[in-house]
C-alpha atoms as a PDB file:
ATOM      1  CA  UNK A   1       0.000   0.000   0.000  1.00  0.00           C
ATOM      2  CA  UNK A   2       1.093   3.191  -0.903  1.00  0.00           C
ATOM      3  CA  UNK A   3       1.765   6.320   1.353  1.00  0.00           C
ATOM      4  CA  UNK A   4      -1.048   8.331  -0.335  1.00  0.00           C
ATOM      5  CA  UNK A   5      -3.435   5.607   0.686  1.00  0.00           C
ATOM      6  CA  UNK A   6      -2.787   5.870   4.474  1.00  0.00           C
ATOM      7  CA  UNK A   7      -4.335   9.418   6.004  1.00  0.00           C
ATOM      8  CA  UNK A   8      -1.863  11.635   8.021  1.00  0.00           C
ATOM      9  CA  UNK A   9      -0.896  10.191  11.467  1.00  0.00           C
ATOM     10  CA  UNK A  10       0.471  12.394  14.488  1.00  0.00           C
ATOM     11  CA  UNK A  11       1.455  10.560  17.642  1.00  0.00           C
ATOM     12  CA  UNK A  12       2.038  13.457  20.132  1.00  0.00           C
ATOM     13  CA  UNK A  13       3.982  13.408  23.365  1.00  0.00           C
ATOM     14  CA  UNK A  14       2.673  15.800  25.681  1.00  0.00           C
ATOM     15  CA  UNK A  15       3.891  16.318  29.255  1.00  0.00           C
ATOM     16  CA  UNK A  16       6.400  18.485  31.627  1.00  0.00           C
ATOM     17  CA  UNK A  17       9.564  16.615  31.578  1.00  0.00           C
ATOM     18  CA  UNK A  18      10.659  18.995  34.638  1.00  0.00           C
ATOM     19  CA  UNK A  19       8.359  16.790  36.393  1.00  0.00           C
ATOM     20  CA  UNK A  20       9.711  13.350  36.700  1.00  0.00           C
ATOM     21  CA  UNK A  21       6.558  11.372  35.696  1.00  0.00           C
ATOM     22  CA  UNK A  22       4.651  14.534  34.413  1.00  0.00           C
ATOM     23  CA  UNK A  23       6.946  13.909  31.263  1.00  0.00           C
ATOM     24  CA  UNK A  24       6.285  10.261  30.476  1.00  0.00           C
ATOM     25  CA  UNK A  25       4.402  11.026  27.376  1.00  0.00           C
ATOM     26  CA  UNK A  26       7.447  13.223  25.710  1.00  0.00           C
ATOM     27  CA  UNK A  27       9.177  10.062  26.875  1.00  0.00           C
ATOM     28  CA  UNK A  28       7.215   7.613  25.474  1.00  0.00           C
ATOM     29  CA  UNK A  29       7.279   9.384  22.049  1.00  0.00           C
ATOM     30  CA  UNK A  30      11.019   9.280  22.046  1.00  0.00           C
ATOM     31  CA  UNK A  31      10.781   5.777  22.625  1.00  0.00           C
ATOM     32  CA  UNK A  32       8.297   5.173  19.681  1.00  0.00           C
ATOM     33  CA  UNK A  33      10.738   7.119  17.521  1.00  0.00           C
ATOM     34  CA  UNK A  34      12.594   3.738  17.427  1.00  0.00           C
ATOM     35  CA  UNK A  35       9.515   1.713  15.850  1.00  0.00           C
ATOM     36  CA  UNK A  36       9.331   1.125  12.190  1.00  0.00           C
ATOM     37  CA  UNK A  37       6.676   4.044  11.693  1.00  0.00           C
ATOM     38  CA  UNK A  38       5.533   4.115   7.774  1.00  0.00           C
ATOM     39  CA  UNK A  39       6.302   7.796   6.089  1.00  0.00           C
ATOM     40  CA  UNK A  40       2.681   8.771   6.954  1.00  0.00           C
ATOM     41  CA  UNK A  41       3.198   8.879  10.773  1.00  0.00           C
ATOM     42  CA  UNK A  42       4.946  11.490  12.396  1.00  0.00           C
ATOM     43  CA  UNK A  43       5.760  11.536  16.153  1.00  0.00           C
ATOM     44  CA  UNK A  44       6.296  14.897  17.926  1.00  0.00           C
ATOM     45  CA  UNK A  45       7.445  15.999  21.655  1.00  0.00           C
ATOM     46  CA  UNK A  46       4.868  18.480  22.346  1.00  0.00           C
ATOM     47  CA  UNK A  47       5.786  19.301  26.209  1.00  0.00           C
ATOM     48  CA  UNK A  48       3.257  21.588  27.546  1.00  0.00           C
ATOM     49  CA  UNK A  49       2.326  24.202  23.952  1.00  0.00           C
ATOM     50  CA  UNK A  50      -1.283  24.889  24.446  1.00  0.00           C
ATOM     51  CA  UNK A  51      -2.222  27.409  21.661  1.00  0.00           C
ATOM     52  CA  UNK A  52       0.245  25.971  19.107  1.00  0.00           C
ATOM     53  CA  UNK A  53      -1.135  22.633  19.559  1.00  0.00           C
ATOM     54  CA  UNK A  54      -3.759  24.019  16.551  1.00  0.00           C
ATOM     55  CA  UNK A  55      -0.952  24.102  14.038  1.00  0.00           C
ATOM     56  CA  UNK A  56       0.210  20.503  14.656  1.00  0.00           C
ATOM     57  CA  UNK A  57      -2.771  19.199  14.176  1.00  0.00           C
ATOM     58  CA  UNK A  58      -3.158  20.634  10.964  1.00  0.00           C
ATOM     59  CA  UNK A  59      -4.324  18.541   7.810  1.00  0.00           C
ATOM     60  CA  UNK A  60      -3.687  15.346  10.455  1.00  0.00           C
ATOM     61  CA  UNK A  61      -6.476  12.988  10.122  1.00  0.00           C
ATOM     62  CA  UNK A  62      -5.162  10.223  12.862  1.00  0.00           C
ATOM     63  CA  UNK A  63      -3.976  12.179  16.677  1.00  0.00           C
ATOM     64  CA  UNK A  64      -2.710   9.845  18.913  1.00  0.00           C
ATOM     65  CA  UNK A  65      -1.836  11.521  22.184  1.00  0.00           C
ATOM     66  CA  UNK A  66       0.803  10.179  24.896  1.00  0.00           C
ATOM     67  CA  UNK A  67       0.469  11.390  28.527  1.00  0.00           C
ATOM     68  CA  UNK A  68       0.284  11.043  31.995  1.00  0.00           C
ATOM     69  CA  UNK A  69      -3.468  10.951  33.766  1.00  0.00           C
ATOM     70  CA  UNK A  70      -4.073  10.482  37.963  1.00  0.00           C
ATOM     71  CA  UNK A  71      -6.720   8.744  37.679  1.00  0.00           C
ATOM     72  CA  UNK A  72      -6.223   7.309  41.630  1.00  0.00           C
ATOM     73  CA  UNK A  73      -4.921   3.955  39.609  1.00  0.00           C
ATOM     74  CA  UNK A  74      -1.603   1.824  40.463  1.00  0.00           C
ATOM     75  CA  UNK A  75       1.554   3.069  38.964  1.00  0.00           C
ATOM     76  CA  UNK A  76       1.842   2.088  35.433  1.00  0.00           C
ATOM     77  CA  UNK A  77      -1.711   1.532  34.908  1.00  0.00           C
ATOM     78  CA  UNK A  78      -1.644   2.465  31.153  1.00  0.00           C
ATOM     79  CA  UNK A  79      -6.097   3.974  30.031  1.00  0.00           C
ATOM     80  CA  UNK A  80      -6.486   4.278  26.610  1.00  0.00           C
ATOM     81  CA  UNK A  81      -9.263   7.097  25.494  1.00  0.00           C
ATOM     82  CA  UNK A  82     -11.530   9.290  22.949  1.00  0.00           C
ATOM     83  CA  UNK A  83     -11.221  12.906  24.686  1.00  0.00           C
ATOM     84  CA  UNK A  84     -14.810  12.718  24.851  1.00  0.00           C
ATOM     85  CA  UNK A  85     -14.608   9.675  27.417  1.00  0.00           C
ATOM     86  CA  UNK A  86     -12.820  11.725  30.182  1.00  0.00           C
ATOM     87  CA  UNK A  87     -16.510  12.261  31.789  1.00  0.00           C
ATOM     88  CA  UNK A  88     -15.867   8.724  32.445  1.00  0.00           C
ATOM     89  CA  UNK A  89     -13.183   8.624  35.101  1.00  0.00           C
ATOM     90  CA  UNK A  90     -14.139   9.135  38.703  1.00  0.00           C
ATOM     91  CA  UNK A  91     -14.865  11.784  40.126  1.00  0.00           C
ATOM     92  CA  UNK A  92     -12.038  14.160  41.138  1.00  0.00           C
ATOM     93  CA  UNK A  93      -9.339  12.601  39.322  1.00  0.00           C
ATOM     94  CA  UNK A  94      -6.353  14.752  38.520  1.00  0.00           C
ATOM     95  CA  UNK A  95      -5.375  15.090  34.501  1.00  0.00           C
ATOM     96  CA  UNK A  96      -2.240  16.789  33.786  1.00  0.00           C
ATOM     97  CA  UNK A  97      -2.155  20.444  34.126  1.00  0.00           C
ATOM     98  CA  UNK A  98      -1.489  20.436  30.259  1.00  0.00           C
ATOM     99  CA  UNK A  99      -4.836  19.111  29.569  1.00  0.00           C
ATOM    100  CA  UNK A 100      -6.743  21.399  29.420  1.00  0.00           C
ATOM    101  CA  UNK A 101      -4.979  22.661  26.838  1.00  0.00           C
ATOM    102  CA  UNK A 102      -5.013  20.221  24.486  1.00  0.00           C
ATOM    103  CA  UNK A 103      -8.747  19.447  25.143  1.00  0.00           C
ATOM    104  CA  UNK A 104      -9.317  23.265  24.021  1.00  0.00           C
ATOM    105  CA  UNK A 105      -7.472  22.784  21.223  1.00  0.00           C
ATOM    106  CA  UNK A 106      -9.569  20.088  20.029  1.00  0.00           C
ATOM    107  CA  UNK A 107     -12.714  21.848  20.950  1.00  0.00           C
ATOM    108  CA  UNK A 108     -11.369  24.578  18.805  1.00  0.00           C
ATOM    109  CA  UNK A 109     -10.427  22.235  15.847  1.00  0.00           C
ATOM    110  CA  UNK A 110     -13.897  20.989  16.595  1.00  0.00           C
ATOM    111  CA  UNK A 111     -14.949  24.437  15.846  1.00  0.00           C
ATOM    112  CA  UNK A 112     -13.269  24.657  12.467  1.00  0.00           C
ATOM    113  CA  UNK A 113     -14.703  21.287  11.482  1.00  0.00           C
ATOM    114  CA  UNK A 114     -10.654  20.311  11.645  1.00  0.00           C
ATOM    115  CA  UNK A 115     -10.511  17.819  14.501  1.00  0.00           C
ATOM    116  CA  UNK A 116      -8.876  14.715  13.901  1.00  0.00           C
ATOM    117  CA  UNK A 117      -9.630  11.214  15.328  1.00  0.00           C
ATOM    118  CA  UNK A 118      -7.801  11.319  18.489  1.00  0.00           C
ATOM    119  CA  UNK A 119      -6.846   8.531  20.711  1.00  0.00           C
ATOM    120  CA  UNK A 120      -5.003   9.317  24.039  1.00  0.00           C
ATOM    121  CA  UNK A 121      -2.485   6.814  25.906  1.00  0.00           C
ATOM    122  CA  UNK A 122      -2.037   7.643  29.377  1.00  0.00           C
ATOM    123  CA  UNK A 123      -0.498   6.123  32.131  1.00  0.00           C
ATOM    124  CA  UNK A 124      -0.715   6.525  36.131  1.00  0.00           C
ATOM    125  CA  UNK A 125       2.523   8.142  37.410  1.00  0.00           C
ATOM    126  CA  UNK A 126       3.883   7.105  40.365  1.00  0.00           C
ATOM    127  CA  UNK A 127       6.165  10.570  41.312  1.00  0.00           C
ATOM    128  CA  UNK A 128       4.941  14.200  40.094  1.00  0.00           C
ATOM    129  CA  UNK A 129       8.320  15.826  41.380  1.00  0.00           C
ATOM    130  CA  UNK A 130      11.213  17.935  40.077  1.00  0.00           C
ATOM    131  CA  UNK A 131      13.250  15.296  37.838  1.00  0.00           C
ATOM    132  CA  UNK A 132      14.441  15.287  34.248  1.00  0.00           C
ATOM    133  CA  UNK A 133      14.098  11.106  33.957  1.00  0.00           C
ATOM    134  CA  UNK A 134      10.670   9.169  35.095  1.00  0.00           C
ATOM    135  CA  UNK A 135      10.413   7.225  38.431  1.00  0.00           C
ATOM    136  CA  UNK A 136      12.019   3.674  38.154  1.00  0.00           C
ATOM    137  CA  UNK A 137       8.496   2.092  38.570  1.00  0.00           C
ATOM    138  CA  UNK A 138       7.303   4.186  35.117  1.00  0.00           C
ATOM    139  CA  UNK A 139      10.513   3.559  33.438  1.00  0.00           C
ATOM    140  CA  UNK A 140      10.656  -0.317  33.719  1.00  0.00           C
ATOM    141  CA  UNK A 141       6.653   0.447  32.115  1.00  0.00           C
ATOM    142  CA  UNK A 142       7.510   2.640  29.416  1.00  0.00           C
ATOM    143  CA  UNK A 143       8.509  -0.437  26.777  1.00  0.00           C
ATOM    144  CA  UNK A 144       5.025  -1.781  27.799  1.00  0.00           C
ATOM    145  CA  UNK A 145       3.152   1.599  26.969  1.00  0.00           C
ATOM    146  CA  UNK A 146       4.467   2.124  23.962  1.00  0.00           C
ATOM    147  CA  UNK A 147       4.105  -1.355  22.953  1.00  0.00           C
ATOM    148  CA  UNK A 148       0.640  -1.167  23.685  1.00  0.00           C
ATOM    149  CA  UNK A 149      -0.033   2.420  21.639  1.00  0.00           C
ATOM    150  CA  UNK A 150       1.747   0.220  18.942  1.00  0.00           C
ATOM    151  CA  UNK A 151       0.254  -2.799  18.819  1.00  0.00           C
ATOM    152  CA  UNK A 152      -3.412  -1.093  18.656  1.00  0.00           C
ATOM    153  CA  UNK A 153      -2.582   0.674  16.205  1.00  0.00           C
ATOM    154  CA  UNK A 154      -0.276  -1.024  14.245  1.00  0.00           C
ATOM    155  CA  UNK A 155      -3.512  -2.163  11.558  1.00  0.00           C
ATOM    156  CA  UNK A 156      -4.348   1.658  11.293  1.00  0.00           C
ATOM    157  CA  UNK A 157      -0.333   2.407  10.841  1.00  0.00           C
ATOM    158  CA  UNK A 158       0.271  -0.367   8.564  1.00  0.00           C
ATOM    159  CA  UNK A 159       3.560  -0.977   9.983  1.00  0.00           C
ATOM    160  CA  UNK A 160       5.847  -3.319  11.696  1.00  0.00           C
ATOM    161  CA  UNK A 161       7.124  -3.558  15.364  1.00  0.00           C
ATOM    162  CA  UNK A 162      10.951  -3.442  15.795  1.00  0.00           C
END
């Protein structure tokens, strides 16, 4: 199958790498970087842009989103999402302070009739703390993470593990 036959995909990395486990999805896209990702997919370390977010997204079809959620789970617990689901967590749980961001963004792209299919990753940190690497206990999990962001999407991507 050609290139021109598989729609745009964007696997963002969102997160504050400042922030020991706050950065897991910048991570996780750096590890992904190292999969054998067809032409049509591009991964991206987003950090924390809010407002720019728009421009990324442009003329992408396919948004696959890597983060960090508190949603009161064990450490490592990887949730895989539509935005729209996040009235499904329990009450009180604790997204990123990024979110909000991005979730604008998309309401704005929403707006524009530009919103893309968007899946978001996320996994339970175990330390929110000042810290360029991830806690040990989400470090040993990042393989699994981005094997699972992989694996259910690999018939979408068209590609091959490495």
């Amino acid at each position: 199958m050609s290139v021109a036959t598989h729609p745009k995909t964007l696997i963002l990395g969102v997160g504050n790498e400042l922030l020991q486990d706050e950065g897991l999805g910048i991570h996780a896209a750096r590890l992904l970087t190292r999969y054998d990702l067809p032409p049509n997919v591009e991964v991206i370390e987003a950090g924390t842009a809010g407002p720019q977010l728009l421009s990324l997204i442009e003329g992408v079809q396919h948004l696959i989103v890597l983060d960090c959620i508190d949603a009161e789970a064990e450490p490592g617990a990887i949730f895989h999402f539509k935005p729209a689901d996040l009235g499904a967590f329990p009450q009180g749980y604790m997204a990123s302070i990024h979110d909000v961001g991005l979730l604008e963004v998309l309401q704005i792209a929403d707006l524009l009739g530009r919103e893309p299919d968007t899946d978001i990753f996320a996994m339970q940190p175990a330390v929110i703390d000042w810290g360029l690497a991830p806690s040990p206990e989400i470090q040993a999990k990042l393989p699994d993470f981005t094997d699972r962001v992989y694996s259910e999407l690999t018939p979408q991507l068209g590609s091959n593990q490495p």
